[in-house]
Protein backbone atom coordinates (compact mmCIF):
# COMPACT_ATOMS: atom_id res chain seq x y z
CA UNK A 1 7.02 -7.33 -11.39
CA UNK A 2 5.45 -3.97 -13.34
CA UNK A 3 4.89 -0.82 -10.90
CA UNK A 4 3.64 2.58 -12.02
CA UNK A 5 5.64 4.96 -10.02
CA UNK A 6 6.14 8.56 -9.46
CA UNK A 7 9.57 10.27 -9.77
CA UNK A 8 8.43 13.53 -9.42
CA UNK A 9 5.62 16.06 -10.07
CA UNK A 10 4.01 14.84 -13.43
CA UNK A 11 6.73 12.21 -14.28
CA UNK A 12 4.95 8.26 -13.79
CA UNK A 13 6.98 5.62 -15.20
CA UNK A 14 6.05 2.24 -15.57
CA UNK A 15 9.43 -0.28 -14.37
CA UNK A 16 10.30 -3.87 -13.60
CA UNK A 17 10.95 -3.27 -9.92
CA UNK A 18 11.83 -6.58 -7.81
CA UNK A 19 9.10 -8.73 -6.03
CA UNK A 20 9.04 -7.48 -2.33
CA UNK A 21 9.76 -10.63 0.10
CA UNK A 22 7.25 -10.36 3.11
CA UNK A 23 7.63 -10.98 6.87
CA UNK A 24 5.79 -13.20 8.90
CA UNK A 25 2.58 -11.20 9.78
CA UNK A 26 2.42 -10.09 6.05
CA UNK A 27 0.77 -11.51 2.70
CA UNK A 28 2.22 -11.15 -0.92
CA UNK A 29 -0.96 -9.68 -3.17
CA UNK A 30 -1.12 -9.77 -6.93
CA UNK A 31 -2.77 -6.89 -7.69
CA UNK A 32 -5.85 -7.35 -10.33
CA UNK A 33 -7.05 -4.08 -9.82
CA UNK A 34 -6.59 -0.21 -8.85
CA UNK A 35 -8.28 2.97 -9.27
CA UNK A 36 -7.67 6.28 -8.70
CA UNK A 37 -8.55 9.12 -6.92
CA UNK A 38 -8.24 12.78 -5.71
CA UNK A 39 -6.09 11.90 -3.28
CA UNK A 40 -3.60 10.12 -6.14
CA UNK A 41 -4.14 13.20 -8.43
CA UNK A 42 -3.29 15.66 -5.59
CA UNK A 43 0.35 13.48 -5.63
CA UNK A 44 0.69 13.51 -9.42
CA UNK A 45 0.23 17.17 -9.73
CA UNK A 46 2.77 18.35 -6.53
CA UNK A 47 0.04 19.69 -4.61
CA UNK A 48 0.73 16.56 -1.85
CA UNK A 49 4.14 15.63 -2.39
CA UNK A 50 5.39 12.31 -1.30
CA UNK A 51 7.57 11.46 1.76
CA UNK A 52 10.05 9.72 -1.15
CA UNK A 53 10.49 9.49 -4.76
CA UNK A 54 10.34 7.11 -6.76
CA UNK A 55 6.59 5.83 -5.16
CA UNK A 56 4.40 3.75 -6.14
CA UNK A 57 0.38 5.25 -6.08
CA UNK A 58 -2.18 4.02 -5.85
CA UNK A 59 -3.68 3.39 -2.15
CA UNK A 60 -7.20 1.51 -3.79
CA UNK A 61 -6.77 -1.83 -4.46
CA UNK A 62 -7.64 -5.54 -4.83
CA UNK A 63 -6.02 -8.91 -6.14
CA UNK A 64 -5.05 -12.34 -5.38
CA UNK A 65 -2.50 -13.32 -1.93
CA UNK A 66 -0.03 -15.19 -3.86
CA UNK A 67 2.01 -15.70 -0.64
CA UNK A 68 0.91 -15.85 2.67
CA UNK A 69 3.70 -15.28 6.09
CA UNK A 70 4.04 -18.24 8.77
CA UNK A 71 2.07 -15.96 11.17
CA UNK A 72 -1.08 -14.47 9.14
CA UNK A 73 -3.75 -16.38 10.31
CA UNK A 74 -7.26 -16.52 8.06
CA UNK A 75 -6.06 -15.56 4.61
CA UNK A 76 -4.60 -18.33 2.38
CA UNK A 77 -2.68 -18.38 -0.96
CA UNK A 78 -5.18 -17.48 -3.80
CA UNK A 79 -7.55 -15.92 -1.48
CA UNK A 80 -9.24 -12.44 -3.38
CA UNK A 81 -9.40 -9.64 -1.51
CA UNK A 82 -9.38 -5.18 -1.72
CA UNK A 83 -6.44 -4.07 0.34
CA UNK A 84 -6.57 -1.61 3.18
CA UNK A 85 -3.93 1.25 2.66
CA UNK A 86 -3.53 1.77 6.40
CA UNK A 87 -0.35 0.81 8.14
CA UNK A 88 -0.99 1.71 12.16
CA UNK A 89 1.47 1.68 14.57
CA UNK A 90 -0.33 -0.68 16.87
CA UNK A 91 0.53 1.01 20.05
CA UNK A 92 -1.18 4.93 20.34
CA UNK A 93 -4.08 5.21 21.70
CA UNK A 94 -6.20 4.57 19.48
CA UNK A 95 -4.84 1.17 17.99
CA UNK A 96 -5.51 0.60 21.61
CA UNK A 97 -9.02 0.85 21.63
CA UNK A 98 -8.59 -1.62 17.69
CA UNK A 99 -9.75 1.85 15.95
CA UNK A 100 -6.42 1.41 13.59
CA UNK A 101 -8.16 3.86 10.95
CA UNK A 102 -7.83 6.41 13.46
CA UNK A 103 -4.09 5.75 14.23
CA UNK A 104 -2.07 8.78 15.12
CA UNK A 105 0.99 7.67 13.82
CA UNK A 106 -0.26 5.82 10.97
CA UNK A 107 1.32 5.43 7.39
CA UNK A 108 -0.29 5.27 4.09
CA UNK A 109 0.34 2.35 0.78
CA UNK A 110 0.25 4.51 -2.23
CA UNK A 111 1.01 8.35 -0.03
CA UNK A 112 3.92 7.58 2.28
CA UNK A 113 5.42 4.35 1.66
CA UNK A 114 5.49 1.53 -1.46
C-alpha cells in the first residue's frame, strides 16, 4: 500500500510500505480521504516532533473497512466511515467513566504512532 510519511523535519516521502495485519478488536480501513491541519503542519515543520520517524500523518480521516477482526462487533467489510485518531488506554480514570477522548494515557494515529 502507498503512505505519505515523515522522516524528519520537512522531508515527506511517499513509499510502498506493507499492509498492516489487524487483531481481533481491530478493522482494516482503506483510506479515501485525509486532510490536514495545524496540528500536521506543526509536525512537518519540527515545531511538534514525533515520538518516531519514519510516521505516517495525518490523524483526519475516512474510507472503506476492507477487513473487519473476529471480535469488532457493528462494522462490516465495505462499511464507510471517518476514523477517530484516539487510541485510549481503556483503564485510567477517565476511560472509566467511557470519556476515552479525555484519556490520560492516550495515543494519537497520525502524532504518536502509524
Amino acid at each position: 500500500m502507498k503512505a505519505v510519511r515523515l522522516h524528519g523535519r520537512e522531508d515527506l516521502r511517499v513509499e510502498d510500505i506493507e499492509t498492516p495485519s489487524i487483531g481481533s478488536k481491530e478493522v482494516l480501513l482503506r483510506v479515501k480521504a485525509a486532510s490536514i491541519c495545524g496540528t500536521d503542519l506543526h509536525i512537518y515543520h519540527g515545531g511538534y516532533p514525533p515520538k518516531k520517524t519514519p510516521i505516517i500523518l495525518g490523524h483526519e480521516y475516512s474510507g472503506v473497512i476492507e477487513e473487519v477482526g473476529p471480535d469488532v462487533k457493528g462494522f462490516e467489510k465495505g462499511d464507510r466511515v471517518a476514523g477517530s485518531p484516539i487510541i485510549p488506554c481503556g483503564s485510567c480514570y477517565y476511560c472509566s467513566l467511557g470519556k476515552p477522548q479525555l484519556c490520560e494515557r492516550r495515543l494519537s494515529l497520525g502524532v504518536e504512532v502509524d
